[in-house]
PDB file of N, CA and C in Angstrom:
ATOM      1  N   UNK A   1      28.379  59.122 138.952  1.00  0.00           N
ATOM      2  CA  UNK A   1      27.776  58.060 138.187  1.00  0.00           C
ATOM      3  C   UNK A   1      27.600  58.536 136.749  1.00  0.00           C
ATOM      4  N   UNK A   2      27.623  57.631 135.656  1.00  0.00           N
ATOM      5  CA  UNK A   2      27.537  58.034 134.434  1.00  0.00           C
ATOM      6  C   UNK A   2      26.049  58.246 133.924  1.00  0.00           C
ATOM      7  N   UNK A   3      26.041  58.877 133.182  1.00  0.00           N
ATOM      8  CA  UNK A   3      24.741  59.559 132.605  1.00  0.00           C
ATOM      9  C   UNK A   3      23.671  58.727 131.689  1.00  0.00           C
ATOM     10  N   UNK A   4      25.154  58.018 131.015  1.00  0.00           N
ATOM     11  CA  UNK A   4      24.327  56.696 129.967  1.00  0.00           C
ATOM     12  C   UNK A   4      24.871  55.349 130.302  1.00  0.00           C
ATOM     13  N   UNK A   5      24.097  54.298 130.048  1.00  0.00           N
ATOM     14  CA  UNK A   5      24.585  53.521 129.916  1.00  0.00           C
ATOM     15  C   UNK A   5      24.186  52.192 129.170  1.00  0.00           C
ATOM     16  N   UNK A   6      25.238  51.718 128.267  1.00  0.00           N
ATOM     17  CA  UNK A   6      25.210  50.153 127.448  1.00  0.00           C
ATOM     18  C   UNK A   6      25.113  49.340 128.334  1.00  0.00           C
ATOM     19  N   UNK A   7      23.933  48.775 128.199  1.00  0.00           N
ATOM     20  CA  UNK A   7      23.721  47.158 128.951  1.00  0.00           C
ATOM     21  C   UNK A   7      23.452  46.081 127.715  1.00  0.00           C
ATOM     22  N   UNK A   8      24.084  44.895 128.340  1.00  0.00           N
ATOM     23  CA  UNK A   8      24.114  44.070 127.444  1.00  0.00           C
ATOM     24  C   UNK A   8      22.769  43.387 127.263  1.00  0.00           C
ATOM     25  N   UNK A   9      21.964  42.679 126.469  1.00  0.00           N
ATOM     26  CA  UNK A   9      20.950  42.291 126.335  1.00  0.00           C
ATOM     27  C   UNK A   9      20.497  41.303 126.677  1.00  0.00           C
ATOM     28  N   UNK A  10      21.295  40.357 127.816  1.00  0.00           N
ATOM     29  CA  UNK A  10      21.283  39.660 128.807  1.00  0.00           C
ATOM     30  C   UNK A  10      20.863  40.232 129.992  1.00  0.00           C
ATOM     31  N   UNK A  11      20.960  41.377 130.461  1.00  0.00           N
ATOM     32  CA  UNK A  11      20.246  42.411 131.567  1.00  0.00           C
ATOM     33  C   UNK A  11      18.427  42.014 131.323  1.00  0.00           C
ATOM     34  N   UNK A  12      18.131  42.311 129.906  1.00  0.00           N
ATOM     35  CA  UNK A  12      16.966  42.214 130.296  1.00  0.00           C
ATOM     36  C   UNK A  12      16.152  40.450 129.785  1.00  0.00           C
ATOM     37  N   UNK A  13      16.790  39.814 129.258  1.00  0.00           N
ATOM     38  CA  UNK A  13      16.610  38.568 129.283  1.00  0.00           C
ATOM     39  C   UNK A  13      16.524  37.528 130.660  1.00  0.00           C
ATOM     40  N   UNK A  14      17.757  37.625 131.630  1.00  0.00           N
ATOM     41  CA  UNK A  14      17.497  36.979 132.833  1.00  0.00           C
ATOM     42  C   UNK A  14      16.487  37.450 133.520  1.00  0.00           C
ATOM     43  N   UNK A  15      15.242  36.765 133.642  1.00  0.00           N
ATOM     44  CA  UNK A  15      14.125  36.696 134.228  1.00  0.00           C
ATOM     45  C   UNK A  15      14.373  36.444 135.912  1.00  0.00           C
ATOM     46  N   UNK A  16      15.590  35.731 136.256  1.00  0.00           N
ATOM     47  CA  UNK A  16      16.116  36.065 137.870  1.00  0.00           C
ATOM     48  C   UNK A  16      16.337  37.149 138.093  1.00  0.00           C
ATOM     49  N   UNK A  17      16.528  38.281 137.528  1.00  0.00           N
ATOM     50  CA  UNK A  17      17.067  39.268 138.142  1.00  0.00           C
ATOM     51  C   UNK A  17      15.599  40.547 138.962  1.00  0.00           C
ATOM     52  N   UNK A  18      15.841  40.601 140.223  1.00  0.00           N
ATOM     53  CA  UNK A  18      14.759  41.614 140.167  1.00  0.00           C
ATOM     54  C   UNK A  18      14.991  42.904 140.251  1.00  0.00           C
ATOM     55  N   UNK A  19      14.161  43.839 140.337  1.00  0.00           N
ATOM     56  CA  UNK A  19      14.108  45.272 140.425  1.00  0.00           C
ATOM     57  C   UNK A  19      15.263  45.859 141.240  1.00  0.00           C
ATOM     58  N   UNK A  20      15.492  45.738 142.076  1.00  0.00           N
ATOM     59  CA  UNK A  20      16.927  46.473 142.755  1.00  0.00           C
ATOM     60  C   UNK A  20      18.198  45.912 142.327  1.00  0.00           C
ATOM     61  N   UNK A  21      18.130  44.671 141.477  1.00  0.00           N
ATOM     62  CA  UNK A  21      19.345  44.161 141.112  1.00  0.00           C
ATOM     63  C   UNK A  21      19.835  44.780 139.755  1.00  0.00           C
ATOM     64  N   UNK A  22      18.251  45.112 138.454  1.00  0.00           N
ATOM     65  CA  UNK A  22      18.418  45.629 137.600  1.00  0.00           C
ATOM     66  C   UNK A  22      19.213  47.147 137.896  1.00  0.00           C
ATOM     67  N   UNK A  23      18.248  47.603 138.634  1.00  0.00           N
ATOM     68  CA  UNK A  23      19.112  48.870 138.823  1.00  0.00           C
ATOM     69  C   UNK A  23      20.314  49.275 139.222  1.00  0.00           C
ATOM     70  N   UNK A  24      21.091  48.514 140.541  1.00  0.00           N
ATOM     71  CA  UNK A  24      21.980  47.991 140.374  1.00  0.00           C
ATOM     72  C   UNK A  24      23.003  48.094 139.254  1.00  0.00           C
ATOM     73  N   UNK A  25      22.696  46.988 138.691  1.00  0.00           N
ATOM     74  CA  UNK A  25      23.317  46.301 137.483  1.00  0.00           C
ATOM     75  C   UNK A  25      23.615  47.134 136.176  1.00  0.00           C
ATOM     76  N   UNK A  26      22.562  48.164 135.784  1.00  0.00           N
ATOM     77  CA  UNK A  26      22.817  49.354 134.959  1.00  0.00           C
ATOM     78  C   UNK A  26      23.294  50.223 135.855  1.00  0.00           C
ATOM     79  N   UNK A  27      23.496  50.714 136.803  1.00  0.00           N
ATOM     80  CA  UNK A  27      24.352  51.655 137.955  1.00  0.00           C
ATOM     81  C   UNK A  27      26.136  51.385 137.658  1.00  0.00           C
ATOM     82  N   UNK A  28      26.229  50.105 137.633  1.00  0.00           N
ATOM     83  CA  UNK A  28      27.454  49.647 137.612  1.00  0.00           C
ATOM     84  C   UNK A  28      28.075  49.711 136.120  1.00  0.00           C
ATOM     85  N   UNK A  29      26.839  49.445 134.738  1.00  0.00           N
ATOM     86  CA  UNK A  29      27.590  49.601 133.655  1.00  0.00           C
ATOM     87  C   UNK A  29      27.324  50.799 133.295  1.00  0.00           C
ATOM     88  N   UNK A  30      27.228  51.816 133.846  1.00  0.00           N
ATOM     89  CA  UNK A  30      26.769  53.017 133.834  1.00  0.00           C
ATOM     90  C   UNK A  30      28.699  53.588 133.827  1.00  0.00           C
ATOM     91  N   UNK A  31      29.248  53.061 134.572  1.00  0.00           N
ATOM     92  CA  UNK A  31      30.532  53.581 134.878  1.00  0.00           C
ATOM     93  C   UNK A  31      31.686  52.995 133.908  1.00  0.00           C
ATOM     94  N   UNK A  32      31.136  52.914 132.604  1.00  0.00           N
ATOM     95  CA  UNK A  32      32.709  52.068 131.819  1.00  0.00           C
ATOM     96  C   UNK A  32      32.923  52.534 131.066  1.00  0.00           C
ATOM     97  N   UNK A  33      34.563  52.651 130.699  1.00  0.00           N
ATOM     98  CA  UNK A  33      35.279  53.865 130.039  1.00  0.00           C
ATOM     99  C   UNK A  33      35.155  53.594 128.943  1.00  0.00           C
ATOM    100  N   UNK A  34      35.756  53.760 128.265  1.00  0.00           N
ATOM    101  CA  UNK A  34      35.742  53.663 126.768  1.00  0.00           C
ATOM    102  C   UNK A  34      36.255  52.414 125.839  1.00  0.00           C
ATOM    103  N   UNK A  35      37.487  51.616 126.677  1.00  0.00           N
ATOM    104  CA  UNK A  35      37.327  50.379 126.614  1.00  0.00           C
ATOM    105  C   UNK A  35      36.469  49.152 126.725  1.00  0.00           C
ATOM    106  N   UNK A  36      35.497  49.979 127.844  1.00  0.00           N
ATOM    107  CA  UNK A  36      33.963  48.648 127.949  1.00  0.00           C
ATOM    108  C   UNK A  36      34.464  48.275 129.124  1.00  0.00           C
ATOM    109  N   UNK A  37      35.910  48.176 129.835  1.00  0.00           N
ATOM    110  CA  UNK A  37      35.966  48.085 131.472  1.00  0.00           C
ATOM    111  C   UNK A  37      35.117  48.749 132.283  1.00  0.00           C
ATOM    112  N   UNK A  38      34.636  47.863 133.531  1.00  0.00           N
ATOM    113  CA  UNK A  38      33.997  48.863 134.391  1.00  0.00           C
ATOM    114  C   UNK A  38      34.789  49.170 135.441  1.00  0.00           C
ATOM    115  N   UNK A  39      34.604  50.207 136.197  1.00  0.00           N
ATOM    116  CA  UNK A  39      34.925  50.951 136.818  1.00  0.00           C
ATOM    117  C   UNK A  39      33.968  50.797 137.931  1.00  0.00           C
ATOM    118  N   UNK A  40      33.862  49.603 138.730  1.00  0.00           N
ATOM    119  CA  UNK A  40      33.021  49.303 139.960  1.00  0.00           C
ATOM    120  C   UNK A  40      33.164  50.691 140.956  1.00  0.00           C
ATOM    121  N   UNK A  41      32.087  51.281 140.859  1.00  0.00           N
ATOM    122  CA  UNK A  41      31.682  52.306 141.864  1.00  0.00           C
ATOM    123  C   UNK A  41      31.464  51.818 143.799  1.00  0.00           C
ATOM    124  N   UNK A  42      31.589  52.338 144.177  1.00  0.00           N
ATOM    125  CA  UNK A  42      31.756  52.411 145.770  1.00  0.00           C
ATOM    126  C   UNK A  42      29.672  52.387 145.979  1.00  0.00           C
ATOM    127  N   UNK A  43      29.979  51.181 146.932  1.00  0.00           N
ATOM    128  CA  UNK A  43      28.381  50.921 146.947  1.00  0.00           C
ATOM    129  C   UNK A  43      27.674  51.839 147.662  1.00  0.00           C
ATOM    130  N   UNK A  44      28.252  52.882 148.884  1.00  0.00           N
ATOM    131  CA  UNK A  44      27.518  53.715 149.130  1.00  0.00           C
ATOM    132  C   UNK A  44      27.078  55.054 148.767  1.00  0.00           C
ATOM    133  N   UNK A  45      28.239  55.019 146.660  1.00  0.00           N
ATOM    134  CA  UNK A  45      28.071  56.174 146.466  1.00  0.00           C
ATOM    135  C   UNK A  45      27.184  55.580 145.290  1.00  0.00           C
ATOM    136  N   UNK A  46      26.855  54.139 145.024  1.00  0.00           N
ATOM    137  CA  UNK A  46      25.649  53.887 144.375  1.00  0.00           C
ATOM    138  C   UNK A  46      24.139  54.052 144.839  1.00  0.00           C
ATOM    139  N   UNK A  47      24.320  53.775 146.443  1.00  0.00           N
ATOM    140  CA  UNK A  47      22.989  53.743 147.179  1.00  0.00           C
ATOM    141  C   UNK A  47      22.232  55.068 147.147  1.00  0.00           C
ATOM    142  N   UNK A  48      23.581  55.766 147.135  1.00  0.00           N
ATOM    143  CA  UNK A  48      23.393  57.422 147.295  1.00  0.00           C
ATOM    144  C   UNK A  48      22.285  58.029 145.374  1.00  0.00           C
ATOM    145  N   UNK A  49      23.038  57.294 145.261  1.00  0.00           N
ATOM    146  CA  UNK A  49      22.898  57.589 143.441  1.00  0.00           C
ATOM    147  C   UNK A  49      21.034  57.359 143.151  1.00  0.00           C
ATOM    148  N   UNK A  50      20.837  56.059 143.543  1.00  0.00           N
ATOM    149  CA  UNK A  50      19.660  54.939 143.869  1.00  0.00           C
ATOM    150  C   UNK A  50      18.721  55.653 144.225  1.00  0.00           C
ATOM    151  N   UNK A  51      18.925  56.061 145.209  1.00  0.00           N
ATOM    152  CA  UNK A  51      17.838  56.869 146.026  1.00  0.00           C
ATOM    153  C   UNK A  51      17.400  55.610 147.760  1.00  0.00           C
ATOM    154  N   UNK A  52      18.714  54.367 147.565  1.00  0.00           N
ATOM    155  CA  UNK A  52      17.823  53.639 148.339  1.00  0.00           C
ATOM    156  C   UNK A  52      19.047  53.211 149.204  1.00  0.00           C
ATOM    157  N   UNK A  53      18.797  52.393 150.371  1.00  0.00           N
ATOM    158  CA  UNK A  53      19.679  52.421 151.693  1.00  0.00           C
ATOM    159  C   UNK A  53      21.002  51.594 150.985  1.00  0.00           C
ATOM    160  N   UNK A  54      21.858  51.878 151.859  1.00  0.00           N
ATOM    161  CA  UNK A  54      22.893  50.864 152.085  1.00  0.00           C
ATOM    162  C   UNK A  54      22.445  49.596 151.713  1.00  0.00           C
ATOM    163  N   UNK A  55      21.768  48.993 152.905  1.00  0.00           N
ATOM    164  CA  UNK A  55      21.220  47.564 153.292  1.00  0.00           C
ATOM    165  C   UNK A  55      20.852  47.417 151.645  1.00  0.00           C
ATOM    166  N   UNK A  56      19.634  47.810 151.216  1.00  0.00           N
ATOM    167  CA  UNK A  56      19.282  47.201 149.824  1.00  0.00           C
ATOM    168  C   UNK A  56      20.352  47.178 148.913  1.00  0.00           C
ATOM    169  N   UNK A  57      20.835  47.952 149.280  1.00  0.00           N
ATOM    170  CA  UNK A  57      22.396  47.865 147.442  1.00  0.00           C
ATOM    171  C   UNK A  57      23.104  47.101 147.610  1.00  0.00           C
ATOM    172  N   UNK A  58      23.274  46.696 149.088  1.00  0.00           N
ATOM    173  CA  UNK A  58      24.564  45.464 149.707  1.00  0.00           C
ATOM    174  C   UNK A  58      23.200  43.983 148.928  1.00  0.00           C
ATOM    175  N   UNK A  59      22.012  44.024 149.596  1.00  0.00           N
ATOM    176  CA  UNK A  59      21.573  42.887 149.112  1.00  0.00           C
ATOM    177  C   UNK A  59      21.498  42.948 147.343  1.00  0.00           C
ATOM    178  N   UNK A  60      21.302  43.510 146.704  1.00  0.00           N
ATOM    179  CA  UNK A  60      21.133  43.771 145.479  1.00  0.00           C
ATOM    180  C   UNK A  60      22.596  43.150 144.933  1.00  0.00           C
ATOM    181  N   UNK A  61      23.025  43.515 145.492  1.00  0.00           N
ATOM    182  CA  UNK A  61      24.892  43.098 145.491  1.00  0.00           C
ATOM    183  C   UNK A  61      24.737  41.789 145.298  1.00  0.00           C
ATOM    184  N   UNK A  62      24.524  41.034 146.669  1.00  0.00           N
ATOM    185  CA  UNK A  62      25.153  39.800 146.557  1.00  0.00           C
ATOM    186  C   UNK A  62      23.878  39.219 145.941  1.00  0.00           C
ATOM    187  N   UNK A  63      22.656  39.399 145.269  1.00  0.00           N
ATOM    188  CA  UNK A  63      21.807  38.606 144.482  1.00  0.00           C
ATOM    189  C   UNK A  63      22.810  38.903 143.285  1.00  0.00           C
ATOM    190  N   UNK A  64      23.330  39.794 142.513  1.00  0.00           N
ATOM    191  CA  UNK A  64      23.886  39.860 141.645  1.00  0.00           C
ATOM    192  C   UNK A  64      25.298  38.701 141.421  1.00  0.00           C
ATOM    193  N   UNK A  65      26.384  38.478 142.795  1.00  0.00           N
ATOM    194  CA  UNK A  65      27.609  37.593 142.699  1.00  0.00           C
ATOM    195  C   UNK A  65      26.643  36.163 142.911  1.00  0.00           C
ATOM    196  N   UNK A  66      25.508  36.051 143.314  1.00  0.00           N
ATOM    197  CA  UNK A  66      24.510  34.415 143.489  1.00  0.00           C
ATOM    198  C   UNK A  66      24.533  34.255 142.177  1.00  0.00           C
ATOM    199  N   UNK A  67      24.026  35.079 141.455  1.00  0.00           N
ATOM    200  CA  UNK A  67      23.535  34.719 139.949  1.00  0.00           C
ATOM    201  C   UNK A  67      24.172  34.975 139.034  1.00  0.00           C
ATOM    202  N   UNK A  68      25.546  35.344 139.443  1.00  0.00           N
ATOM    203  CA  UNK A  68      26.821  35.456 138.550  1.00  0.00           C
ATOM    204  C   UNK A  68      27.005  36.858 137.609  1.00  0.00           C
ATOM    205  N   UNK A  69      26.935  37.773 137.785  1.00  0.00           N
ATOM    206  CA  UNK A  69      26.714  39.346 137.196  1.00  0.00           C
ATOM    207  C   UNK A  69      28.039  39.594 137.641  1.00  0.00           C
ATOM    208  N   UNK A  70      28.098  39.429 138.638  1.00  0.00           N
ATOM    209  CA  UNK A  70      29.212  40.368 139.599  1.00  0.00           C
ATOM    210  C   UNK A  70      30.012  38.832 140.327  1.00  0.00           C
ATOM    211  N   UNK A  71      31.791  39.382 140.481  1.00  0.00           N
ATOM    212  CA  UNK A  71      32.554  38.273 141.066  1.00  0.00           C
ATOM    213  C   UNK A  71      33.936  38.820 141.570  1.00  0.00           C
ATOM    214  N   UNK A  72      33.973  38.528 142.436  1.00  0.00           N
ATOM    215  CA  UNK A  72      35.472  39.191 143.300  1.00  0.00           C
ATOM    216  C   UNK A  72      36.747  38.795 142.678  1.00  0.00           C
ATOM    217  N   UNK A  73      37.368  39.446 142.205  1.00  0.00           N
ATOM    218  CA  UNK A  73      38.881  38.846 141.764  1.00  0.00           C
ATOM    219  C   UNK A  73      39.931  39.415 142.350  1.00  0.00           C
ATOM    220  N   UNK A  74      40.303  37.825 143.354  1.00  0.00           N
ATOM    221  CA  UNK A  74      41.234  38.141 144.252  1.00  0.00           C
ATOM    222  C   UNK A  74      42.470  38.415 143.614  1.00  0.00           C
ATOM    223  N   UNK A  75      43.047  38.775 142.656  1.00  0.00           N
ATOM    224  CA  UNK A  75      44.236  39.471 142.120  1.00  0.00           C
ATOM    225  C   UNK A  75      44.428  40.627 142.440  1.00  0.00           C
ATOM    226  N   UNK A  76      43.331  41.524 141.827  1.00  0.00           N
ATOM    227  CA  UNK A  76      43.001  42.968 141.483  1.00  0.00           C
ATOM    228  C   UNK A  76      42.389  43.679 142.781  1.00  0.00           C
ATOM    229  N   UNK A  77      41.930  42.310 144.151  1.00  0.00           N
ATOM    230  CA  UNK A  77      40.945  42.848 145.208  1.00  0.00           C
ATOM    231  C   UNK A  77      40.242  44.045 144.842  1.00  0.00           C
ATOM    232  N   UNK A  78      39.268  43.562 143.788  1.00  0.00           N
ATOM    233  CA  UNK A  78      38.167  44.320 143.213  1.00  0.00           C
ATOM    234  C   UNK A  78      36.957  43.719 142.970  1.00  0.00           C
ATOM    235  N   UNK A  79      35.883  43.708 143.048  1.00  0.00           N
ATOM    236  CA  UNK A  79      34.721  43.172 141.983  1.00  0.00           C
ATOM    237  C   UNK A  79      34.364  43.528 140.572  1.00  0.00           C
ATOM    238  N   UNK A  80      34.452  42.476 139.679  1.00  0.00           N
ATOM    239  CA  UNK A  80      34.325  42.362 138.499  1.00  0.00           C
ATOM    240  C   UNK A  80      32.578  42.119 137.759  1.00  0.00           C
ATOM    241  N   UNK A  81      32.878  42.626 136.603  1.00  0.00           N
ATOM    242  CA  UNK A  81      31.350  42.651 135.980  1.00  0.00           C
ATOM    243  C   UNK A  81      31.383  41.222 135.140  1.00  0.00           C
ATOM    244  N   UNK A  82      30.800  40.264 134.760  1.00  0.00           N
ATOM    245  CA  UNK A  82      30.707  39.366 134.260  1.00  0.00           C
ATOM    246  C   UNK A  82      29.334  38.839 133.750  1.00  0.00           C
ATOM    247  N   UNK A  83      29.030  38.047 132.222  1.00  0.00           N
ATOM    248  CA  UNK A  83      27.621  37.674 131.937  1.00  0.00           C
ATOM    249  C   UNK A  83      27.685  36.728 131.959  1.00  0.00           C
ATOM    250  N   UNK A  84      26.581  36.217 132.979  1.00  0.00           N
ATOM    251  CA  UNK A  84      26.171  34.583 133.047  1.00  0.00           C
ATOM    252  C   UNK A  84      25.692  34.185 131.492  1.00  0.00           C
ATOM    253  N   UNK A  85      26.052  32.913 131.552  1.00  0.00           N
ATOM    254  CA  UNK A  85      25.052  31.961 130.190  1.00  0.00           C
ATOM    255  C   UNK A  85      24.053  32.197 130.166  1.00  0.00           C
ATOM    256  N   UNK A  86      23.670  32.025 128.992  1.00  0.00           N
ATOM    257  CA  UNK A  86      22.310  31.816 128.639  1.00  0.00           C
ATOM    258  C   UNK A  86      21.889  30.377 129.427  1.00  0.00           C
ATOM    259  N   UNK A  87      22.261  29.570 129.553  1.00  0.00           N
ATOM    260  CA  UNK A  87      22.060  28.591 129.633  1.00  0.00           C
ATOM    261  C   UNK A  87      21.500  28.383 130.874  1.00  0.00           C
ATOM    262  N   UNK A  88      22.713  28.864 132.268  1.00  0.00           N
ATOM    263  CA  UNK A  88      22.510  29.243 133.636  1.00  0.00           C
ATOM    264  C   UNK A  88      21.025  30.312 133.922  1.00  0.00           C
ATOM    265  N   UNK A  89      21.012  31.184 133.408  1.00  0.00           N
ATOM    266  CA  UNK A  89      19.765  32.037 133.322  1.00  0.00           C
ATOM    267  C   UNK A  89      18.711  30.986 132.706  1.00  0.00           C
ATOM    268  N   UNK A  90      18.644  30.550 132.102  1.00  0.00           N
ATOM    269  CA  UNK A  90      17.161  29.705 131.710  1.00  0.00           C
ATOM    270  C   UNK A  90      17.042  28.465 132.897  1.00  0.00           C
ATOM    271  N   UNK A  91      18.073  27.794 133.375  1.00  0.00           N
ATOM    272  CA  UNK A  91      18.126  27.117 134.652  1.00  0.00           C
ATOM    273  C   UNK A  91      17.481  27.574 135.760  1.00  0.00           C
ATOM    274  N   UNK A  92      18.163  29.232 136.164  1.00  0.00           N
ATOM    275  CA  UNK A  92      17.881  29.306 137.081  1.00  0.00           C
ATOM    276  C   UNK A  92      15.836  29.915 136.972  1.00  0.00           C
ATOM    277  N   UNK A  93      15.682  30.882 135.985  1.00  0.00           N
ATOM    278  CA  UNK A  93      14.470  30.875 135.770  1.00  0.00           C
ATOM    279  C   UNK A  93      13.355  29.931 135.894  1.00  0.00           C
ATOM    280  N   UNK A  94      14.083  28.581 135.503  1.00  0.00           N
ATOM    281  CA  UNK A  94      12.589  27.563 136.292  1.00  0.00           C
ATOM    282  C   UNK A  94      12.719  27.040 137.587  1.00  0.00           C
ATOM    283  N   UNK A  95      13.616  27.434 138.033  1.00  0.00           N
ATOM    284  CA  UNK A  95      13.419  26.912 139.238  1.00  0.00           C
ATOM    285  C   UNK A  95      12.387  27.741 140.129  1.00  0.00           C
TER     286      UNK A  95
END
């Protein structure tokens, strides 16, 4: 896992996101090269990283592809990093 990491300032603006997703979520941009691609890490060598089970990083996971962070692209059969709207984040926040 990488040592530093750039998160975009949408990380801490979406008020949906909670505590295992944040972490998560900087775990994952923790891993991007020098282009700003990420390099989706293997979730049990994130959990490992975490300090926390399987089970939570898998759920942390899919709160992240619910709320649009993270999205499978069946081309590449990879998961991709992606930033929801502003717009979607203030939506989903009042609900």
């Amino acid at each position: 896992m990488g040592k530093c990491a750039l998160v975009p300032a949408e990380v801490v603006l979406d008020r949906r996101l909670t505590l295992p997703e944040i972490r998560l979520l900087i775990t994952i941009f923790s891993n991007r090269d020098s282009a700003t691609n990420v390099d989706m890490p293997d979730l049990n060598a994130m959990a490992e990283f975490l300090a926390i089970s399987f089970d939570a990083a898998y759920d942390a996971r899919l709160g992240l592809e619910a709320k649009g962070w993270v999205y499978w692209d069946p081309v590449q059969a990879v998961l991709r990093v992606a930033t929801p709207s502003v717009d979607a984040m203030a939506e989903g926040a009042q609900e």
